[in-house]
PDB file of N, CA and C in Angstrom:
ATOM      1  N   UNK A   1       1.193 -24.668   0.290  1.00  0.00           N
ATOM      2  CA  UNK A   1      -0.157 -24.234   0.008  1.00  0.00           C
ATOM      3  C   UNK A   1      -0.841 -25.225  -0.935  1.00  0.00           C
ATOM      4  N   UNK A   2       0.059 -25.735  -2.221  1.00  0.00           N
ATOM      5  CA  UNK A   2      -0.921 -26.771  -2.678  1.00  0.00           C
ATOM      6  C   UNK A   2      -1.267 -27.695  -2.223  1.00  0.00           C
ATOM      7  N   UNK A   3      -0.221 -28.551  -1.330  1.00  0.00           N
ATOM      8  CA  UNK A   3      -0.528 -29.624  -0.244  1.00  0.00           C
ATOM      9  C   UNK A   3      -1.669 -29.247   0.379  1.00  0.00           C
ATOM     10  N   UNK A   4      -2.291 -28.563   0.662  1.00  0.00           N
ATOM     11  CA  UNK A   4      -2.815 -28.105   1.808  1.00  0.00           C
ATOM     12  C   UNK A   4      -4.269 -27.680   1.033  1.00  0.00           C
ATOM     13  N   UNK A   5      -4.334 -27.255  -0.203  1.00  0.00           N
ATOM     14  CA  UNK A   5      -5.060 -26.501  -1.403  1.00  0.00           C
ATOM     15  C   UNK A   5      -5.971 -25.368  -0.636  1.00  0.00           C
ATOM     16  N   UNK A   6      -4.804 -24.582  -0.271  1.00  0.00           N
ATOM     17  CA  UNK A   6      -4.807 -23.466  -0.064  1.00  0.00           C
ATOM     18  C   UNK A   6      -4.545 -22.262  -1.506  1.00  0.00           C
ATOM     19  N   UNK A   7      -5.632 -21.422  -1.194  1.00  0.00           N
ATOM     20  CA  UNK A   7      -5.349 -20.362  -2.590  1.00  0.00           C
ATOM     21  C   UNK A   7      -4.421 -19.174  -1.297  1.00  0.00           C
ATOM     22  N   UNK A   8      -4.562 -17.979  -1.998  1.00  0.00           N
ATOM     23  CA  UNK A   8      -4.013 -16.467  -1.010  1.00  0.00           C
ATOM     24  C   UNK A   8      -5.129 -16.201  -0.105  1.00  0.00           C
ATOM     25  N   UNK A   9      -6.576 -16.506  -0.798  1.00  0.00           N
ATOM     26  CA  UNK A   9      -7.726 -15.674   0.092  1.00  0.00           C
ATOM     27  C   UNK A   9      -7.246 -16.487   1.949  1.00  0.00           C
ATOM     28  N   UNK A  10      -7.253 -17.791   1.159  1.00  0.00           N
ATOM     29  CA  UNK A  10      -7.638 -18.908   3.130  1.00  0.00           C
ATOM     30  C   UNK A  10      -6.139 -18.573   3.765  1.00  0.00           C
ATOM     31  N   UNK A  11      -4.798 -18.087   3.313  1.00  0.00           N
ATOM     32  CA  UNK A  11      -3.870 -17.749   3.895  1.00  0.00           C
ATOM     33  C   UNK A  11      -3.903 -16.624   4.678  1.00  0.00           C
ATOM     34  N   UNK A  12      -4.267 -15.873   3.813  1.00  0.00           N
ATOM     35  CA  UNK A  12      -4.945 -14.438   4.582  1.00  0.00           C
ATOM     36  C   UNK A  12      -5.898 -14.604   5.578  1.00  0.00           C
ATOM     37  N   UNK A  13      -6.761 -15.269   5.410  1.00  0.00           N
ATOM     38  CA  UNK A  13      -7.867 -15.326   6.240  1.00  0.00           C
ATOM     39  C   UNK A  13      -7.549 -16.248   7.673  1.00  0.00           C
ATOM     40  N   UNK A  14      -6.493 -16.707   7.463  1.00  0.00           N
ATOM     41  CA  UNK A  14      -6.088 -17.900   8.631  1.00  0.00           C
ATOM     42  C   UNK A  14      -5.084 -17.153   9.253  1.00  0.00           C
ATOM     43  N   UNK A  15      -3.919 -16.211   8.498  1.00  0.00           N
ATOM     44  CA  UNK A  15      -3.183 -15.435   9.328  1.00  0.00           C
ATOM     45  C   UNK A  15      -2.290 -13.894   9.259  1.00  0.00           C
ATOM     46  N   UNK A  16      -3.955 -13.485   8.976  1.00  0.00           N
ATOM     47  CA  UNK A  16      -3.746 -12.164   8.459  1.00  0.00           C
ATOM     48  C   UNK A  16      -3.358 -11.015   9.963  1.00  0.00           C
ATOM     49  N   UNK A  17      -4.410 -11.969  10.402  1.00  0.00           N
ATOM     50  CA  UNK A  17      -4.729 -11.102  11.932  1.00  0.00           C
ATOM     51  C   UNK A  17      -4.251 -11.512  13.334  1.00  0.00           C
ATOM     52  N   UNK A  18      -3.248 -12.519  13.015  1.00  0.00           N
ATOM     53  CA  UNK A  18      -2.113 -13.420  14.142  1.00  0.00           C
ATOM     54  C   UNK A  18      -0.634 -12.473  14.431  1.00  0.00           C
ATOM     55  N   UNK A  19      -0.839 -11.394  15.642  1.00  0.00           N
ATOM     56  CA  UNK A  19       0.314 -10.863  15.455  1.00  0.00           C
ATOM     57  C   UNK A  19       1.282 -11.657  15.248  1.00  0.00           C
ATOM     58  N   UNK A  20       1.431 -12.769  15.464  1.00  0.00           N
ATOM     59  CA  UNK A  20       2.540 -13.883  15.972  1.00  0.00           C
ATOM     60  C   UNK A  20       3.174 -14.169  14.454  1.00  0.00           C
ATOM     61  N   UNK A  21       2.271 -14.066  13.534  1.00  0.00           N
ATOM     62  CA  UNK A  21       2.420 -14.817  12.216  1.00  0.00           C
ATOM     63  C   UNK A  21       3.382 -13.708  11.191  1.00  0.00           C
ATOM     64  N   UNK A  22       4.220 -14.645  10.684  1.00  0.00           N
ATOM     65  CA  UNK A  22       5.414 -13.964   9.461  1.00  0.00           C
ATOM     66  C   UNK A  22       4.278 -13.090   8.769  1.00  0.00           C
ATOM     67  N   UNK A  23       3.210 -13.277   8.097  1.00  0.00           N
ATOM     68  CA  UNK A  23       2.380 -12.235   7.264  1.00  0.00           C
ATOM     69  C   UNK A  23       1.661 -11.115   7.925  1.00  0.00           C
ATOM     70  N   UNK A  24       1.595 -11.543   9.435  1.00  0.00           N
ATOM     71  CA  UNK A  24       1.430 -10.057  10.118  1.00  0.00           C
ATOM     72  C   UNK A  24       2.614  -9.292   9.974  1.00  0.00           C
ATOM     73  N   UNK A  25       3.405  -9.779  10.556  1.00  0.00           N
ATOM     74  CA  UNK A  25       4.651  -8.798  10.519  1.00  0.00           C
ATOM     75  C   UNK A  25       5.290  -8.218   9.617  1.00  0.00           C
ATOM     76  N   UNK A  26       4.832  -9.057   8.342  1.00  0.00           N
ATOM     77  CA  UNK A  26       5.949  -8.415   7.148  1.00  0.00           C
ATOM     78  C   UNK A  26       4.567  -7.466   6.968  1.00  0.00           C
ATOM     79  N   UNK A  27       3.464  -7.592   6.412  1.00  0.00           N
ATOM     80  CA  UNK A  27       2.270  -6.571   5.933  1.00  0.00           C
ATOM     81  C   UNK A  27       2.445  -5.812   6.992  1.00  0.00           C
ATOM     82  N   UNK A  28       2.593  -5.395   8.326  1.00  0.00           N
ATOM     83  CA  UNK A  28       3.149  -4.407   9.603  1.00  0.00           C
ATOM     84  C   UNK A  28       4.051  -3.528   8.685  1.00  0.00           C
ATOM     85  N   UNK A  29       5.353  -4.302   8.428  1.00  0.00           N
ATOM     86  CA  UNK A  29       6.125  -3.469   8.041  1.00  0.00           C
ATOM     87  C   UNK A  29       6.138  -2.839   6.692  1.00  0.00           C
ATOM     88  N   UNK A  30       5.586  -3.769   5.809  1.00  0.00           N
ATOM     89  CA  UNK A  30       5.332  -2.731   4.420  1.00  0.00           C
ATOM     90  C   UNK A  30       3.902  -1.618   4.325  1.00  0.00           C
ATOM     91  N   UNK A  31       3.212  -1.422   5.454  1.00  0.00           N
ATOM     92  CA  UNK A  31       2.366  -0.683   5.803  1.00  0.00           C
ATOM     93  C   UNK A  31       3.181   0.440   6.074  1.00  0.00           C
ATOM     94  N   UNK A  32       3.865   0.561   6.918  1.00  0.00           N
ATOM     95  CA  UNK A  32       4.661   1.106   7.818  1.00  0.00           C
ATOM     96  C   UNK A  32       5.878   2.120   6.743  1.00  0.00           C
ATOM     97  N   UNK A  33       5.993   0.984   5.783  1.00  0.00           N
ATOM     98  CA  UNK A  33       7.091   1.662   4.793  1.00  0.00           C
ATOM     99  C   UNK A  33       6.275   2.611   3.601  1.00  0.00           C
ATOM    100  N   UNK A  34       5.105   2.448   3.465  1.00  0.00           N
ATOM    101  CA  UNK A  34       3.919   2.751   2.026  1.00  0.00           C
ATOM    102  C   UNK A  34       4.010   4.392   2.924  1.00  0.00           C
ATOM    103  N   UNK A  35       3.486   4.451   3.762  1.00  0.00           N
ATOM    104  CA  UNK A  35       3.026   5.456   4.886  1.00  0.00           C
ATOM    105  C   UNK A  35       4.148   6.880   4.631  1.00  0.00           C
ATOM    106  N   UNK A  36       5.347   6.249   4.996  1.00  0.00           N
ATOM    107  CA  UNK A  36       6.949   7.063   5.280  1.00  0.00           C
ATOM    108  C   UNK A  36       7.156   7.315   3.234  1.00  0.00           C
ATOM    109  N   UNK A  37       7.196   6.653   2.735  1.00  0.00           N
ATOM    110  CA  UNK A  37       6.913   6.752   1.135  1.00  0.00           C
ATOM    111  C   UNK A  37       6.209   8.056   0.762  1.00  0.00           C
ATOM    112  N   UNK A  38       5.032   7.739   1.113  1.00  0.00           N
ATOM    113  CA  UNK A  38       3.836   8.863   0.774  1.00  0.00           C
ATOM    114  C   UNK A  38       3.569   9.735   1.629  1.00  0.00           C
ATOM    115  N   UNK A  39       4.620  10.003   2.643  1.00  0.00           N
ATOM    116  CA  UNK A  39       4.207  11.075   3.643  1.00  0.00           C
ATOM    117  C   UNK A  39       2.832  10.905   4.374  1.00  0.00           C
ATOM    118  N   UNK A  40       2.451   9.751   4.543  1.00  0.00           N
ATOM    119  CA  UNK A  40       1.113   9.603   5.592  1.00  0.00           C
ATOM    120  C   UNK A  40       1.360   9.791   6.990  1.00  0.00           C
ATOM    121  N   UNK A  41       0.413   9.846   7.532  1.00  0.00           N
ATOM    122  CA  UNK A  41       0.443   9.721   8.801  1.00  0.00           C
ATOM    123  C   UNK A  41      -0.448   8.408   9.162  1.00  0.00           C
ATOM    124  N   UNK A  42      -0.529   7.547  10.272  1.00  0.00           N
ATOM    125  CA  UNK A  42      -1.327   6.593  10.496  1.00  0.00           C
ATOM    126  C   UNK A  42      -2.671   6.982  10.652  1.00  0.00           C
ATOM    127  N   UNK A  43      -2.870   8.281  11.046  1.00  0.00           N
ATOM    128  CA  UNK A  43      -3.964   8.888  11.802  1.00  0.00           C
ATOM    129  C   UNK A  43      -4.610   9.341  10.368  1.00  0.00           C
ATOM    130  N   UNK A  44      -4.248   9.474   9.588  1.00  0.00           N
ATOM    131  CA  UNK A  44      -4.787  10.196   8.158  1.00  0.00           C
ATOM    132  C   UNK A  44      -5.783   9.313   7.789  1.00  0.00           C
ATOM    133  N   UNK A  45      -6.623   9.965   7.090  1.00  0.00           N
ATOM    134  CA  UNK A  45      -8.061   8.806   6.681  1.00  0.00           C
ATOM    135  C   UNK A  45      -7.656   8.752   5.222  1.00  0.00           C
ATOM    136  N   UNK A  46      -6.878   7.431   5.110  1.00  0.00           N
ATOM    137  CA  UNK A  46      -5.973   6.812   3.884  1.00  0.00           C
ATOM    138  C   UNK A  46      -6.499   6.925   3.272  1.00  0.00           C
ATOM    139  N   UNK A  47      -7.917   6.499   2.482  1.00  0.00           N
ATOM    140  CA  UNK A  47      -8.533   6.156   1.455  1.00  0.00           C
ATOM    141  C   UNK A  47      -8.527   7.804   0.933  1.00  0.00           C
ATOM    142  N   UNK A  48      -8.919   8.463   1.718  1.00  0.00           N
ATOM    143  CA  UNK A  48      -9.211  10.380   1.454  1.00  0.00           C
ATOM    144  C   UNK A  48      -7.879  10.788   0.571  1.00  0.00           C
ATOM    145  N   UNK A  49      -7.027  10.302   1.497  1.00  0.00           N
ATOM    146  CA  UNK A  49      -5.642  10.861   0.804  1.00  0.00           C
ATOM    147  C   UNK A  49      -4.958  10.517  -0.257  1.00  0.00           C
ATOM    148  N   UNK A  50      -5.124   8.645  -0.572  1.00  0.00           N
ATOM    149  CA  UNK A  50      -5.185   8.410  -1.621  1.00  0.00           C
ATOM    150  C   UNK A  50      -6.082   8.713  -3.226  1.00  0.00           C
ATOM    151  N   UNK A  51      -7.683   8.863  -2.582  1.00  0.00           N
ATOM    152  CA  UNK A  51      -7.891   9.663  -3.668  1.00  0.00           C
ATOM    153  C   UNK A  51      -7.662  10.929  -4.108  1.00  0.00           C
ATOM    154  N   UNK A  52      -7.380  11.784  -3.293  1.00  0.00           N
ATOM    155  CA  UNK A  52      -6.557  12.882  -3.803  1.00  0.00           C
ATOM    156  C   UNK A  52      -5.330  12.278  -4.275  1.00  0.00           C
ATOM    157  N   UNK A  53      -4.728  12.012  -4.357  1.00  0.00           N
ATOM    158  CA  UNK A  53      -3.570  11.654  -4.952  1.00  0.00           C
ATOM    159  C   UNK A  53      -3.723  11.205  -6.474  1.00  0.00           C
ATOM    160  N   UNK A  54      -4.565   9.952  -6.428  1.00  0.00           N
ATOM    161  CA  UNK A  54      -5.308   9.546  -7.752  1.00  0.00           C
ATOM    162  C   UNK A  54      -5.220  10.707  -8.529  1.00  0.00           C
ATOM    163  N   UNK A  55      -6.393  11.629  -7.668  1.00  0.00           N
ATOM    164  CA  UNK A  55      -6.965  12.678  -9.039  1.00  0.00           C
ATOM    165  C   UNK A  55      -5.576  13.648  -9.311  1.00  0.00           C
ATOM    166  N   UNK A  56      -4.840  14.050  -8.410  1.00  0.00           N
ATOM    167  CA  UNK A  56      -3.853  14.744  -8.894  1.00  0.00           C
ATOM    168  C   UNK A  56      -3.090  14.054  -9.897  1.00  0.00           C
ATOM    169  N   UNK A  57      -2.803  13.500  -9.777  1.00  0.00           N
ATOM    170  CA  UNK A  57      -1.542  12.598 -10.522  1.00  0.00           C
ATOM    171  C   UNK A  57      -2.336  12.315 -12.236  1.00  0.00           C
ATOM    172  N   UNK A  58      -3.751  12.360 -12.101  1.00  0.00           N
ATOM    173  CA  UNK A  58      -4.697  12.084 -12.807  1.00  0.00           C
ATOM    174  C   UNK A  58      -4.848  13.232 -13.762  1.00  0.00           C
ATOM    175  N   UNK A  59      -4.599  14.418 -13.234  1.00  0.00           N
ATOM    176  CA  UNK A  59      -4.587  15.565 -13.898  1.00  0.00           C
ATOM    177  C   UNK A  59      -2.859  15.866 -14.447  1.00  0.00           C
ATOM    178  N   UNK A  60      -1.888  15.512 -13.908  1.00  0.00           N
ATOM    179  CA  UNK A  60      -1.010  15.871 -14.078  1.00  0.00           C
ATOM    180  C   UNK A  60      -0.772  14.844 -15.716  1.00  0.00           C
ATOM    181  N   UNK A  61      -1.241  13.363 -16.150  1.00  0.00           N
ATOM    182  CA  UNK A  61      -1.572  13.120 -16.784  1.00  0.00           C
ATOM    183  C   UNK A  61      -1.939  13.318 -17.978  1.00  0.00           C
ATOM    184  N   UNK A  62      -2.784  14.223 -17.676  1.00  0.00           N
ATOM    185  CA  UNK A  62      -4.062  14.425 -18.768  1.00  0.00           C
ATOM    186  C   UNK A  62      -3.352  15.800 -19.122  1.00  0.00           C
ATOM    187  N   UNK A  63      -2.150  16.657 -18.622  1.00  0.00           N
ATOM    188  CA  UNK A  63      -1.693  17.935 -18.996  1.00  0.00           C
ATOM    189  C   UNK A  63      -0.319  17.052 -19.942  1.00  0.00           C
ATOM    190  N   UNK A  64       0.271  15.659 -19.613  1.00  0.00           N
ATOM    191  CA  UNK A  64       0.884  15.436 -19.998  1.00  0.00           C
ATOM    192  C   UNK A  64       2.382  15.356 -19.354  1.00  0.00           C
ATOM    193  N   UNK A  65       2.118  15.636 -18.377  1.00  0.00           N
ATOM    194  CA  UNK A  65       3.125  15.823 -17.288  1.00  0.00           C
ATOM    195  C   UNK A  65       3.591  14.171 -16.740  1.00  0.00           C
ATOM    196  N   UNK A  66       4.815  14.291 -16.631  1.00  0.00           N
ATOM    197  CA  UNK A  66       5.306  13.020 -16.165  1.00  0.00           C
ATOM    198  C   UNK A  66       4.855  12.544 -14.908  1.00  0.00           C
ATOM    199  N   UNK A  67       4.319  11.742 -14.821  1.00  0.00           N
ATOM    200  CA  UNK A  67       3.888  11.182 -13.260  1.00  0.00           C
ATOM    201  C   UNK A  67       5.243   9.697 -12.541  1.00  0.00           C
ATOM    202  N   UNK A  68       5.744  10.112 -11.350  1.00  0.00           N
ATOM    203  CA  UNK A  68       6.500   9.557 -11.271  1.00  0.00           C
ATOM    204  C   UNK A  68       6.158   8.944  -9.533  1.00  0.00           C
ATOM    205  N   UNK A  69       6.601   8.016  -8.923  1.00  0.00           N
ATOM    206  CA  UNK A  69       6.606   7.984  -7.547  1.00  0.00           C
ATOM    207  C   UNK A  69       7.275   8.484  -6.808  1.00  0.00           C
ATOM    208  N   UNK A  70       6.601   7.969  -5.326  1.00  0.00           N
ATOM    209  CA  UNK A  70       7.316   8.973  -4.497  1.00  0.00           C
ATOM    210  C   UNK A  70       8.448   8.961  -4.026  1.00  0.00           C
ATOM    211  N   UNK A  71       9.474   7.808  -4.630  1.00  0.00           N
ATOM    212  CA  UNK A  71      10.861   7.963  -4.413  1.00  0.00           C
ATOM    213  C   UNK A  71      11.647   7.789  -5.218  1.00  0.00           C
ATOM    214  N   UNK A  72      11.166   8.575  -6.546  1.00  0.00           N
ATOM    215  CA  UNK A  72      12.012   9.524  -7.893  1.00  0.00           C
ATOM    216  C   UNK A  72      12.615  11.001  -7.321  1.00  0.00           C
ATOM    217  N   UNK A  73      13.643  11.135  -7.651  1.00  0.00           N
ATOM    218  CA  UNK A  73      13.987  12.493  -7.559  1.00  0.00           C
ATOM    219  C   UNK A  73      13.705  13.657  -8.139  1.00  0.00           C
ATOM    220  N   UNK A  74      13.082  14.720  -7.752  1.00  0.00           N
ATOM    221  CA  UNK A  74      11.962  15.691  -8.219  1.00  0.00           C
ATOM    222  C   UNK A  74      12.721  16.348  -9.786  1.00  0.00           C
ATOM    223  N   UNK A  75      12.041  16.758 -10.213  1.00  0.00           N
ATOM    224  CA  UNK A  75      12.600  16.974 -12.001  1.00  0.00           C
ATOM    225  C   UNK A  75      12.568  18.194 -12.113  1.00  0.00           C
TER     226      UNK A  75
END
């Protein structure tokens, strides 16, 4: 990439959207893994579900409650 003086944006932008390309496939699969993590579905309107999540976790917070991710074992 410095050879080249490439930053992240022109990497992305050159082969974000190349199924063919190693950064499609790995961002495929850590999509794929975030999803099974957080109990999504693909079909779910992500952004919706993530902000609920925000605000919960947001409140759980503000009560003082431990906020942990989603692959801690429940307390």
């Amino acid at each position: 990439m410095e050879k080249k003086q490439w930053g992240i944006t022109k990497l992305y932008n050159e082969y974000f959207h190349e199924p063919t390309s190693q950064l499609y496939k790995l961002h495929a699969k850590l999509d794929a893994l975030v999803l099974q993590a957080y109990g999504f579905h693909p079909d779910d309107d992500l952004l919706e579900k993530l902000l609920a999540l925000n605000l919960e976790l947001a409140e759980k917070e503000t009560r003082g409650e431990a906020v942990v991710g989603p692959w801690a074992p429940a307390q």
